[in-house]
Protein backbone atom coordinates (compact mmCIF):
# COMPACT_ATOMS: atom_id res chain seq x y z
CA UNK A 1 167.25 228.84 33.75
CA UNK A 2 167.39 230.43 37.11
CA UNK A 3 164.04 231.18 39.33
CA UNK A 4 162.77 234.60 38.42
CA UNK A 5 163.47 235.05 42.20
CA UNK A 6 166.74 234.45 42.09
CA UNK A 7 167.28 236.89 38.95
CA UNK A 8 165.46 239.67 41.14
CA UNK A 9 168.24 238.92 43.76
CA UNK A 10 170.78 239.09 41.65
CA UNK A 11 169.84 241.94 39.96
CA UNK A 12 172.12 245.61 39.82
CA UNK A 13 169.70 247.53 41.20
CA UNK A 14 170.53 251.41 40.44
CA UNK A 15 169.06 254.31 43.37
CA UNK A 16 165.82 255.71 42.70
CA UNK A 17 167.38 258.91 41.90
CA UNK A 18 169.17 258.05 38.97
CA UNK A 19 166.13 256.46 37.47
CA UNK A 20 163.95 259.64 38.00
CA UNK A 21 166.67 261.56 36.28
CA UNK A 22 167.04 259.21 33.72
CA UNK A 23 163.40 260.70 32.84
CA UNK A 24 164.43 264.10 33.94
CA UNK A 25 162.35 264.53 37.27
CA UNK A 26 163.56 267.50 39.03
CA UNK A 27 164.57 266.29 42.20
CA UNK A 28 162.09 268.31 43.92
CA UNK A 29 159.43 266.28 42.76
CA UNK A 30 160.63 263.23 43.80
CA UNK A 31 159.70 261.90 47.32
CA UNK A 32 162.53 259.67 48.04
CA UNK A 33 160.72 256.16 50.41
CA UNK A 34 163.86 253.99 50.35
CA UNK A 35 166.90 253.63 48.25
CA UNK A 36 164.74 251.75 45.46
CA UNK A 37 161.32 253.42 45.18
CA UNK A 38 160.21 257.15 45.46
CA UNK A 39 156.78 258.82 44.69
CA UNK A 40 156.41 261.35 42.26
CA UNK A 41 155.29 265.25 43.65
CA UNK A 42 151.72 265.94 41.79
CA UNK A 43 153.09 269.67 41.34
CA UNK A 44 155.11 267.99 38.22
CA UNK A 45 151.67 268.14 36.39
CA UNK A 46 151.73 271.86 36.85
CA UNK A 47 154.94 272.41 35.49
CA UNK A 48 155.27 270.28 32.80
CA UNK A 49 151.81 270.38 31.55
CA UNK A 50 152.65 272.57 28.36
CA UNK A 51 155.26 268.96 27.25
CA UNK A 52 154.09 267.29 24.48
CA UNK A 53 153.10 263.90 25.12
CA UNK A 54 154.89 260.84 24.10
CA UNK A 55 153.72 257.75 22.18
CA UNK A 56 151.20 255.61 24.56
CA UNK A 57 151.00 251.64 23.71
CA UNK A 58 148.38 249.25 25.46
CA UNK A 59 149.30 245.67 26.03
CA UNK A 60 146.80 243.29 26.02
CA UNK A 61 145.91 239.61 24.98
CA UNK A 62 143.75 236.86 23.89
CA UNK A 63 141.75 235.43 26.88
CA UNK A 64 144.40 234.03 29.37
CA UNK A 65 144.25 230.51 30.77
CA UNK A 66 144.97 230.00 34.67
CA UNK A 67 148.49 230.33 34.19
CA UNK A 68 148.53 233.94 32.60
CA UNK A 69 150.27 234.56 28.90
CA UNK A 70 152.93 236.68 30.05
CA UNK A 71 151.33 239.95 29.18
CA UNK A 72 152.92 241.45 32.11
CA UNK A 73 156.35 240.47 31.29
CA UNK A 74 155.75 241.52 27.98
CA UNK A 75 154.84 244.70 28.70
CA UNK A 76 158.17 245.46 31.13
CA UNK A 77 160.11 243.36 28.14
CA UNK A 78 158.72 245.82 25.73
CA UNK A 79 159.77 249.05 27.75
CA UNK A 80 163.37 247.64 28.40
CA UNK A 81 163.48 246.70 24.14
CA UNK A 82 162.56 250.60 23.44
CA UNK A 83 164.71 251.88 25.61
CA UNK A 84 167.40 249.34 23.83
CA UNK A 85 166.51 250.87 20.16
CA UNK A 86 167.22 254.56 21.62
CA UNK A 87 163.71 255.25 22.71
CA UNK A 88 163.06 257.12 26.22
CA UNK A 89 160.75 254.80 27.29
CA UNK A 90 158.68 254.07 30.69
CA UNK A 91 156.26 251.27 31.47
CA UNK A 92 152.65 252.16 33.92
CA UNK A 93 152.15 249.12 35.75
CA UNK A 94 148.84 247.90 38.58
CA UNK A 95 150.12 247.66 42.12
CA UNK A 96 149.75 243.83 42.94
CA UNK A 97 147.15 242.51 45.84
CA UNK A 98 148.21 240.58 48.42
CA UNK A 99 146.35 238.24 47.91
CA UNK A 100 147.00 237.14 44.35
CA UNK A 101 150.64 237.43 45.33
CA UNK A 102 149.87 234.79 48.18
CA UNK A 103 147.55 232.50 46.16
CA UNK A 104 148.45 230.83 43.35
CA UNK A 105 148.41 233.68 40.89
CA UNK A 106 151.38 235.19 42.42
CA UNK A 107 152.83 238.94 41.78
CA UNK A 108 152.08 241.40 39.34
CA UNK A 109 155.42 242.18 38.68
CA UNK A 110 156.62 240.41 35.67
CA UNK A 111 158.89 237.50 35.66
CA UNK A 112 162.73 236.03 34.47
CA UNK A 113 164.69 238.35 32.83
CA UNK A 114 161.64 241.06 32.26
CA UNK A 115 160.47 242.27 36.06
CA UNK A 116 160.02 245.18 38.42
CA UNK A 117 162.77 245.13 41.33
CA UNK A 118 163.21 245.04 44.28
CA UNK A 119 160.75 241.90 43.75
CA UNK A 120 159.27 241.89 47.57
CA UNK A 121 158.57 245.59 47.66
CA UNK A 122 157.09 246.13 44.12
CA UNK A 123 154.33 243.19 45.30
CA UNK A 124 154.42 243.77 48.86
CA UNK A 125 152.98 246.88 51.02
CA UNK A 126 154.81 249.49 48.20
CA UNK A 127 154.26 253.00 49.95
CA UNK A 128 151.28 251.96 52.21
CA UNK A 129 148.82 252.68 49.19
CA UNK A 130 146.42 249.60 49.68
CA UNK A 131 146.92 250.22 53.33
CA UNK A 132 145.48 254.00 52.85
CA UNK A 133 142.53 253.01 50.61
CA UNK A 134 141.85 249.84 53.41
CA UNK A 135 141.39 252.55 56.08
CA UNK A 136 139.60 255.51 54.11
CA UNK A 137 137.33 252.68 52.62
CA UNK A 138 136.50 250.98 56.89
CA UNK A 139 136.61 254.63 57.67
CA UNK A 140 133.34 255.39 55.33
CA UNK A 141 131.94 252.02 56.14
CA UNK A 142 132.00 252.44 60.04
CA UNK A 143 130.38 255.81 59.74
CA UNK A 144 127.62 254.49 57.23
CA UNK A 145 126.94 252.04 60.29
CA UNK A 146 126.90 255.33 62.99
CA UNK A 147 124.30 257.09 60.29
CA UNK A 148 122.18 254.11 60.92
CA UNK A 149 122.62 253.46 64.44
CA UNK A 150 122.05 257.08 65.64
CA UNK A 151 118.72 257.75 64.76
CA UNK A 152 118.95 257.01 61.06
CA UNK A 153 117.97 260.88 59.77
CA UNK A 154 119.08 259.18 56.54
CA UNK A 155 116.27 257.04 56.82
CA UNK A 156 118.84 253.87 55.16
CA UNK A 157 117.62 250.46 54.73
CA UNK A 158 120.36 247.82 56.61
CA UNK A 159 119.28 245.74 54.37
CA UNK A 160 120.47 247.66 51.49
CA UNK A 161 123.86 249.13 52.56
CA UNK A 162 126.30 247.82 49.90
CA UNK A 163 129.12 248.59 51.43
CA UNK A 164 131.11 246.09 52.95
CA UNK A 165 134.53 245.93 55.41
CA UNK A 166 137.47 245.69 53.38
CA UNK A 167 140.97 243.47 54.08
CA UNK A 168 143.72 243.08 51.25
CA UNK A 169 143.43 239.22 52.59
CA UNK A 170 142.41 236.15 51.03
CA UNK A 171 140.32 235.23 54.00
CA UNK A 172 137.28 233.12 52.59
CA UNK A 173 135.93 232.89 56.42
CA UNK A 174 135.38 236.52 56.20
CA UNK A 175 133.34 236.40 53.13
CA UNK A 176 130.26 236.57 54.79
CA UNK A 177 129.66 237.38 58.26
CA UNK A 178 127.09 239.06 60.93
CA UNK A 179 128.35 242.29 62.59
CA UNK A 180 126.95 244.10 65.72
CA UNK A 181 126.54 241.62 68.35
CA UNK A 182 126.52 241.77 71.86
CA UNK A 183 123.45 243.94 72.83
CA UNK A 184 122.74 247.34 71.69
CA UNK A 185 125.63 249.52 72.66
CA UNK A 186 127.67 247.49 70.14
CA UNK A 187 125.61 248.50 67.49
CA UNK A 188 122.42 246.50 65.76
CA UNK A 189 123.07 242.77 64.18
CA UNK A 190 123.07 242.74 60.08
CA UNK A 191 124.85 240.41 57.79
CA UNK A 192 127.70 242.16 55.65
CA UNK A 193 131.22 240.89 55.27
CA UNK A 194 134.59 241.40 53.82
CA UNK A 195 135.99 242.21 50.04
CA UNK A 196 139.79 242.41 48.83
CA UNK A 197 140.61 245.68 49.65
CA UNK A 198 141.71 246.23 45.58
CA UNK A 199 138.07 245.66 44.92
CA UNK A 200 137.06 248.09 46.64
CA UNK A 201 135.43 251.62 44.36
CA UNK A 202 137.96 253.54 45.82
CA UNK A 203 140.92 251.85 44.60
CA UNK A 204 138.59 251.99 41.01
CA UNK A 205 138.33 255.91 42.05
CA UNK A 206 141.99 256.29 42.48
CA UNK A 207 142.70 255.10 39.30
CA UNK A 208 140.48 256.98 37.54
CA UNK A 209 141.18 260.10 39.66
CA UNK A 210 142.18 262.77 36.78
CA UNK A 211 143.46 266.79 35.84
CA UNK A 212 145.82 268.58 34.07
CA UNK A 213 147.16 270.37 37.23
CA UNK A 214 147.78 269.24 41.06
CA UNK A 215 144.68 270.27 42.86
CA UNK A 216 142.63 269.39 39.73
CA UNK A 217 143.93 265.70 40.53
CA UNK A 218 142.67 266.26 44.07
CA UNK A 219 139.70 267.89 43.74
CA UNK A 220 138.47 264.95 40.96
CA UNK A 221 139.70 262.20 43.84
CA UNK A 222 137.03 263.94 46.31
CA UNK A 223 134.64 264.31 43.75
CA UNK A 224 134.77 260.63 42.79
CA UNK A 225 134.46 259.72 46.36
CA UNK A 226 131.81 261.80 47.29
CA UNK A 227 129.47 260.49 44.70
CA UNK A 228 130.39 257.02 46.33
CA UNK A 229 126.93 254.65 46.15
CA UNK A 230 127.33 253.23 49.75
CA UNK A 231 123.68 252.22 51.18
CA UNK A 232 119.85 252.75 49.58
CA UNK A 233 117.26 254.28 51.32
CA UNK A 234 114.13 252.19 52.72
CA UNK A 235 112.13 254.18 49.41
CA UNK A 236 114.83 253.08 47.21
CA UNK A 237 117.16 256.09 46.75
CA UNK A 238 120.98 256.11 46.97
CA UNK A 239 122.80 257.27 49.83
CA UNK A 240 126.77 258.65 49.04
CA UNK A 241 129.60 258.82 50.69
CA UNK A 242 129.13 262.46 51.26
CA UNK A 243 125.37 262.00 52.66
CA UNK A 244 127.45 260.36 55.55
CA UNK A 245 129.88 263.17 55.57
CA UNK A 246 132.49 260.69 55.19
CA UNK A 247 134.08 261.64 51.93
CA UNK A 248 136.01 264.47 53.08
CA UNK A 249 138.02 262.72 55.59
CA UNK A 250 137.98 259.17 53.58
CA UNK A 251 140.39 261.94 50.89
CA UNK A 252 142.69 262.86 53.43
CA UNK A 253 143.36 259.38 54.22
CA UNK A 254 143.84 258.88 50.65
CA UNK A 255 145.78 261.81 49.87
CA UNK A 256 149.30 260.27 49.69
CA UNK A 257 147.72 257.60 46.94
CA UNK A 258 147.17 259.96 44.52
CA UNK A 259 150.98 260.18 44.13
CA UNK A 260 152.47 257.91 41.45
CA UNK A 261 154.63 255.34 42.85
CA UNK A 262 158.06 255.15 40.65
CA UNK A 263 160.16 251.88 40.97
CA UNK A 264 162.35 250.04 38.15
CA UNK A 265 163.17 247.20 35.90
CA UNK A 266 165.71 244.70 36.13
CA UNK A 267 167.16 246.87 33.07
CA UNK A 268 166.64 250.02 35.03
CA UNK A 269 163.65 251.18 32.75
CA UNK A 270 161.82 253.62 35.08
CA UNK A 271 157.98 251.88 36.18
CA UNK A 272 155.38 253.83 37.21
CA UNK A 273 153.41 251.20 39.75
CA UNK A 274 150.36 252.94 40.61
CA UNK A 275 146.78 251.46 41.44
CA UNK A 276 145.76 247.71 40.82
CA UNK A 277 141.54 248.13 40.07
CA UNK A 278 140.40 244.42 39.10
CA UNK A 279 139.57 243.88 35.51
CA UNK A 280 136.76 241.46 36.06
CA UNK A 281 134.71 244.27 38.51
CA UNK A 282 136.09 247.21 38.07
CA UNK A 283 138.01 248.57 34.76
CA UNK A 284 141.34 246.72 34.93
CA UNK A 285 143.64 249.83 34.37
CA UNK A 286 146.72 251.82 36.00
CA UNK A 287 146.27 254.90 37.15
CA UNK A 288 145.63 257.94 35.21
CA UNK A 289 147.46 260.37 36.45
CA UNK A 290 150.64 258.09 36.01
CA UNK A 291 149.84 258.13 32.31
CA UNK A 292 150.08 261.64 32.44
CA UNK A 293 152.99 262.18 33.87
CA UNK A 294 154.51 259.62 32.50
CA UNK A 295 153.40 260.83 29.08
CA UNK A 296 154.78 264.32 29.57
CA UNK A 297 158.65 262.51 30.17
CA UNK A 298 158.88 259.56 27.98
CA UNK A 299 158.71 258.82 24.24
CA UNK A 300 157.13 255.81 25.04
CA UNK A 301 154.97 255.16 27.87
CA UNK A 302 153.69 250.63 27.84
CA UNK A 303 150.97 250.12 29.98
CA UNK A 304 148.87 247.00 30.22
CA UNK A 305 145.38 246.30 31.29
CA UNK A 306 143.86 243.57 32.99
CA UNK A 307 142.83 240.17 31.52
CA UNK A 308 142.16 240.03 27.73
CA UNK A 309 141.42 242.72 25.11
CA UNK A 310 137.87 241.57 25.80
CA UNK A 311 137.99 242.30 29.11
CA UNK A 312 140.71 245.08 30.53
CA UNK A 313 141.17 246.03 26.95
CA UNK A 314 137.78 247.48 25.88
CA UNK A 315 137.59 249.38 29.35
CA UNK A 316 141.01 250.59 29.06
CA UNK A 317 139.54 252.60 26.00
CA UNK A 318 135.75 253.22 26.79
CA UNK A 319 136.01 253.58 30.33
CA UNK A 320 139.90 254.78 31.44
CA UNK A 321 140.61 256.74 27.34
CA UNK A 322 137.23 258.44 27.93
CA UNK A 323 137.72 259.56 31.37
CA UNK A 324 141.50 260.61 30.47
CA UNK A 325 141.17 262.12 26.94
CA UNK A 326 144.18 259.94 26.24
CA UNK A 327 144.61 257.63 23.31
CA UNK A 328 147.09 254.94 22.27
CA UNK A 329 148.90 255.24 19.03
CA UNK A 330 149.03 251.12 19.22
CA UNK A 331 147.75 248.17 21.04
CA UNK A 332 150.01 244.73 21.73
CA UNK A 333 147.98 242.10 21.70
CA UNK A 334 149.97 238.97 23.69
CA UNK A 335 149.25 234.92 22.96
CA UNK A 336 151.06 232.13 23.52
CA UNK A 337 151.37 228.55 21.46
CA UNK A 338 150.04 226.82 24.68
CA UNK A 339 147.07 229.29 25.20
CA UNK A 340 146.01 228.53 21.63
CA UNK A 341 145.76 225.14 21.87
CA UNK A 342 144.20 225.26 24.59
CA UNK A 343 141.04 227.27 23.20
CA UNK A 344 140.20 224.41 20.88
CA UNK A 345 139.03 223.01 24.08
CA UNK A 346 140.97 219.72 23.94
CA UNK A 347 142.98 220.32 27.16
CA UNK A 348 142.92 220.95 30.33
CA UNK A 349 145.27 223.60 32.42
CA UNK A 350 145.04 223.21 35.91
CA UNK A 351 147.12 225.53 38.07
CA UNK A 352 149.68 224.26 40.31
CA UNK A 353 149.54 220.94 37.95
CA UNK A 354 152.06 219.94 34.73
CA UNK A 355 150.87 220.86 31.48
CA UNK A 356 149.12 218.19 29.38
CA UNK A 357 152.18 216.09 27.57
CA UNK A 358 149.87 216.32 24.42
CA UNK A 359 149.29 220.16 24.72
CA UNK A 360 153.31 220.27 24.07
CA UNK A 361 153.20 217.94 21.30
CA UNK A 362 153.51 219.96 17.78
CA UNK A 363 150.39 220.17 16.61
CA UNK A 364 150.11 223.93 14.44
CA UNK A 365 146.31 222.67 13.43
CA UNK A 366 145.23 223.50 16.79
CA UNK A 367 146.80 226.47 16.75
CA UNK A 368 144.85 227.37 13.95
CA UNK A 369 141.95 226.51 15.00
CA UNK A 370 142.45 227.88 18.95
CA UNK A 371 143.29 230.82 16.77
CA UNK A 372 140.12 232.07 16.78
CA UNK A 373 139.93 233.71 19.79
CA UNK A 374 143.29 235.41 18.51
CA UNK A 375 141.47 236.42 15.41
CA UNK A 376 138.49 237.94 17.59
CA UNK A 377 140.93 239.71 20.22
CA UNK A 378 142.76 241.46 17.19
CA UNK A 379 139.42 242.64 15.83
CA UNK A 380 138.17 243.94 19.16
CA UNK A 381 141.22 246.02 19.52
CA UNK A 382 141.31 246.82 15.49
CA UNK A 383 137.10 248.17 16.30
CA UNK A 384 139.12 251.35 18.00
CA UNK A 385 140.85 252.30 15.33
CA UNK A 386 144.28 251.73 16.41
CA UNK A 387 146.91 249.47 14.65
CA UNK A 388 148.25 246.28 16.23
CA UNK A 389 150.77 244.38 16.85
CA UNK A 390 150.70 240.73 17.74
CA UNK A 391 153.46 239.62 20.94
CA UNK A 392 153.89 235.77 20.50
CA UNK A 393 155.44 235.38 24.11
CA UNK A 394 157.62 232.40 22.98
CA UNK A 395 158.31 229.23 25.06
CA UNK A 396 161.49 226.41 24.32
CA UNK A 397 158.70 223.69 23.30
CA UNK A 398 156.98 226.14 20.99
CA UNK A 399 157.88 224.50 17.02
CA UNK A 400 158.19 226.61 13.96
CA UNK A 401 155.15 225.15 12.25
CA UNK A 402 153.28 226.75 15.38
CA UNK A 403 154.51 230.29 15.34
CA UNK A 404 153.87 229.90 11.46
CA UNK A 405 150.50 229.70 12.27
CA UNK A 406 150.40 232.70 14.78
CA UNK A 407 152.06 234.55 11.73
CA UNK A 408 149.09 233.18 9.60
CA UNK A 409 146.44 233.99 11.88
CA UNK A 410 148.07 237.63 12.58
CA UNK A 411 147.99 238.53 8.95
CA UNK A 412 145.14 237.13 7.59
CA UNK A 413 142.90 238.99 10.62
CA UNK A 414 144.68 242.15 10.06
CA UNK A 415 147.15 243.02 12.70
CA UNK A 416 149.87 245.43 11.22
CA UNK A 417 152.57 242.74 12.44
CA UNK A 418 153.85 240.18 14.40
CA UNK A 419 156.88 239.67 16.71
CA UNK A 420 158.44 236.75 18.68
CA UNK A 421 159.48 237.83 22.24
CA UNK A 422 161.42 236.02 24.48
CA UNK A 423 161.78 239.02 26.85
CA UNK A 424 161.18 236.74 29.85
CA UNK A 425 164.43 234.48 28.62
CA UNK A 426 166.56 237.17 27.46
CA UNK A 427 165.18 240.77 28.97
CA UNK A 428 165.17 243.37 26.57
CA UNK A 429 167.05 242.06 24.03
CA UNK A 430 164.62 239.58 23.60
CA UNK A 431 162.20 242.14 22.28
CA UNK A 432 164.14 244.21 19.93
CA UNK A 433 161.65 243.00 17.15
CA UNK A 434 158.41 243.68 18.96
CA UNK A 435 159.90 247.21 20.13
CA UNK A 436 160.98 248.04 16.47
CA UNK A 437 157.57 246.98 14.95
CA UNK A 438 155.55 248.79 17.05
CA UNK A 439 157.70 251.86 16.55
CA UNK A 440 156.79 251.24 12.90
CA UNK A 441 152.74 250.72 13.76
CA UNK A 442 152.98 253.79 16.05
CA UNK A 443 154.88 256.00 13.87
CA UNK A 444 152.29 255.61 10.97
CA UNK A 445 149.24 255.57 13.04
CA UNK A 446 146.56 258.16 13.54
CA UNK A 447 144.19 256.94 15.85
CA UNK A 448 141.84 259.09 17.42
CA UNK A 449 138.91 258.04 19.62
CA UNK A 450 136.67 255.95 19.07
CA UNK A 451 134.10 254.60 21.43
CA UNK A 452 131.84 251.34 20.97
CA UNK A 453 128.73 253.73 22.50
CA UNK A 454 128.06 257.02 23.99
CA UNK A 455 127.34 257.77 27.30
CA UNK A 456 123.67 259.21 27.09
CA UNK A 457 122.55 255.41 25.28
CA UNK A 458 120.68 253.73 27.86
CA UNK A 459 122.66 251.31 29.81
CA UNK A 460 120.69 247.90 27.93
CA UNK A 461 121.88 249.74 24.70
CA UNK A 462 125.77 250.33 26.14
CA UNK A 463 125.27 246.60 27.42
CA UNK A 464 124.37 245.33 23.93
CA UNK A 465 126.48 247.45 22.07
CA UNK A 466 129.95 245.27 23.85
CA UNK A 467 128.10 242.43 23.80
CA UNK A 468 127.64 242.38 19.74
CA UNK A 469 130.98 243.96 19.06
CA UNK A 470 133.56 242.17 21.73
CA UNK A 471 132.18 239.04 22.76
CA UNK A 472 130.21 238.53 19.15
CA UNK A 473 126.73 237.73 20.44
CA UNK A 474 123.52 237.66 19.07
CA UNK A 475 121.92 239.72 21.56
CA UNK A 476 121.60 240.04 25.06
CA UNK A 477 118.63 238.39 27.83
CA UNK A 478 117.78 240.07 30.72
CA UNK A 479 116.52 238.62 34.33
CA UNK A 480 113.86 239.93 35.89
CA UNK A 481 116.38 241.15 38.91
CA UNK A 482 118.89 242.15 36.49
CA UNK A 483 116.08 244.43 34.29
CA UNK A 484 114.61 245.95 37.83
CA UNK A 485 118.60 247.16 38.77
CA UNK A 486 118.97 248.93 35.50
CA UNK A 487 115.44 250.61 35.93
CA UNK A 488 117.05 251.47 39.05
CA UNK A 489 120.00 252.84 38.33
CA UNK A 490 118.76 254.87 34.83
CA UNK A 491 115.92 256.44 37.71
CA UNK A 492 118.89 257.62 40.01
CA UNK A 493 120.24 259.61 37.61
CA UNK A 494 123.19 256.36 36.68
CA UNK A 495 121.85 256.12 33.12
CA UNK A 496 124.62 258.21 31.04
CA UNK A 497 127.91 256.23 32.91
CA UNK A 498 130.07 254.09 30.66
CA UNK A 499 129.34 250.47 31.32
């Protein structure tokens, strides 16, 4: 099989405006960057936000080894299959880092027959959003530092200023450094130091940036920002972004970002790329505003979030579905053969390294028994009410013994089905059975939300409540520094945010 670089090379791909009509985006909305990608006018949220809203499906998965279990791929694979069965469907897709895409992780963008195109500019630069959020984010940053260096009226402890520089780099020599050197008009020496720019809260703010109409969007992007933790005082209270007056200007940098970013599939299935939060310290979601106006053209809108349904997943629904009033009428939950086997613990999967020879030997026992964390992923998604649908993404060494057991597992812990997709082999076509079962699961569902906690439990509570019911533990310990942060946080008024 060809590289999935070469496929992206080869592929037909069709002008920007005749995948925004293919959703019916006036073209007045649509803010042409290139022959291939476009952003999408807020103002469409003001006209079209009487539409009803179209079927929205999460893709997730069991807890991914090193190499990933395609849930990407599956997700673009899925939107290309509904669109196949006569479906108007979209997918809502993170904007990749750059430095993933240059480590060994690679691109966000999908892979073989089941990608975003053009390849380089879906995982490279894409509209200059990362490059915005770098600059408003060193923009708040530097003035933090002025505060402190003229006169301090905010009275802020350098010791405490948690803000650091930001650099969509992988640059570990960065990591940690001292700044203001070189005598006092160059500012005062402190240690500080450099984070991806992705990780930084305003890429977490973007995506969680919300309203039903333009300048509701907006005005919820400033708002975010300007409650922005960046620095403590030396008594131990917090210090914003707007304290340092820097919120304002930090969302006029910003204010192209809030515009959806609208690129394709190698199937021409319109892909809403917009924001690229981490799951592992942030909440692992696309934007919402995408959602929404993605919602309000499709029949189906596929989005994915970040690592597994333990992870991504449960934020996806009590931290992004609470903040959005949006709800999913199914949830995808993606394994592989390989994956499973490899939770029994019996192998090892190095990146950049062959597989095991004995991890591709047939062997459906250790499927069933790797299964577990299968059986535990369906249940966390099955504890929000929603019905799902188990993606085996399918591999040419996988035997039929071992996607019986997949089928075993996915029954017996209560998933409505299960579906064999080899999108990434055969695009679309290859997921014709997914797309029409969860049709069938979506179709027949009635989910509405439902939260693991609410947001006025104390945060220990919230903190208990996913540890019990997602990662099945006993209970939860607390160290000492660990108890005196929440006491700090519930005192600053912190208490009644999702975890």
């Amino acid at each position: 099989m060809k590289t999935s670089l070469q496929i992206a090379s080869e592929a037909t791909i069709a002008p920007i405006s005749a995948v925004a009509e293919q959703l019916g985006i006036p073209e007045q909305y649509v803010e042409y960057h290139g022959r291939s990608k476009a952003k999408i006018d807020l103002n469409l949220l003001d006209a079209y936000r009487d539409r009803p809203l179209g079927k929205y499906i999460l893709v997730t998965a069991i807890t991914p080894t090193p190499l990933g279990e395609g849930k990407t791929t599956t997700t673009i694979g899925l939107g290309m299959a509904l669109n196949k069965i006569g479906k108007r469907a979209a997918i809502a897709l993170r904007q990749s880092s750059l430095g993933p895409v240059f480590g060994i992780k690679g691109g966000g963008a999908g892979g073989g027959y089941s990608q975003v195109v053009p390849l380089e500019e879906s995982i490279v630069h894409l509209n200059g959003d990362i490059h915005a959020i770098q600059q408003a984010h060193n923009q708040i940053a530097a003035l933090v530092d002025n505060s402190w260096y003229h006169g301090n009226p905010l009275n802020i402890d350098p010791d405490r200023i948690v803000i650091r520089r930001a650099m969509d780099v992988n640059d570990r020599f960065l990591r940690n450094i001292t700044i203001g050197l070189g005598g006092d008009k160059h500012g005062f020496p402190r240690d500080t130091g450099f984070d991806m720019t992705v990780a930084s809260e305003l890429m977490a703010i973007l995506a969680l940036a919300t309203g039903s109409t333009a300048v509701e969007a907006i005005k919820s992007l400033r708002a975010r920002i300007g409650k922005m933790v960046v620095a403590f005082t030396k008594d131990g209270k917090p210090v914003t972004a707007d304290d340092v007056r820097a919120a304002g200007a930090a969302a006029v940098l910003m204010r192209e970002t809030l515009k959806p970013n609208l690129m394709q599939t190698i199937e021409n299935t319109p892909a809403f790329i917009h924001a690229g939060p981490f799951a592992n310290i942030a909440h692992g979601n696309s934007s919402i505003v995408a959602d929404q106006i993605a919602l309000r053209l499709a029949d189906y809108v596929v989005t994915e979030a970040g690592f597994g349904m333990d992870m991504g997943g449960e934020k996806f629904f009590d931290i992004k579905c609470r903040a959005s009033g949006l709800w999913p009428a199914a949830a995808v939950v993606v394994a592989t053969v390989r994956a499973l086997k490899s939770h029994t613990g019996k192998y090892k999967i190095t990146p950049g390294k062959p597989l095991p020879p004995e991890l591709l030997a047939e062997n459906p026992d250790d499927v069933l028994v790797g299964g577990a964390n299968l059986r535990k992923q369906i249940a966390n998604a099955r504890a929000f009410g929603v019905p799902v649908v188990v993606a085996l993404n399918a591999f040419p060494d996988d035997y039929p013994s071992e996607i019986e057991a997949v089928r075993q597992i996915a029954r017996e812990a209560g998933a409505a089905d299960m579906a064999v997709s080899s999108v990434f082999a055969d695009g679309g076509a290859g997921g014709i059975d997914l797309a029409q079962k969860v049709v069938a699961a979506a179709e027949s569902s009635n989910a509405t939300p439902q939260f693991l906690y609410p947001l006025e439990m104390p945060i220990k509570g919230k903190i208990d409540a996913i540890a019990r019911a997602i990662y099945g533990a006993d209970g939860v310990s607390y160290t000492e520094q660990a108890s005196e942060q929440i006491e700090s946080f519930e005192a600053n008024g912190f208490g009644n945010l999702p975890i």
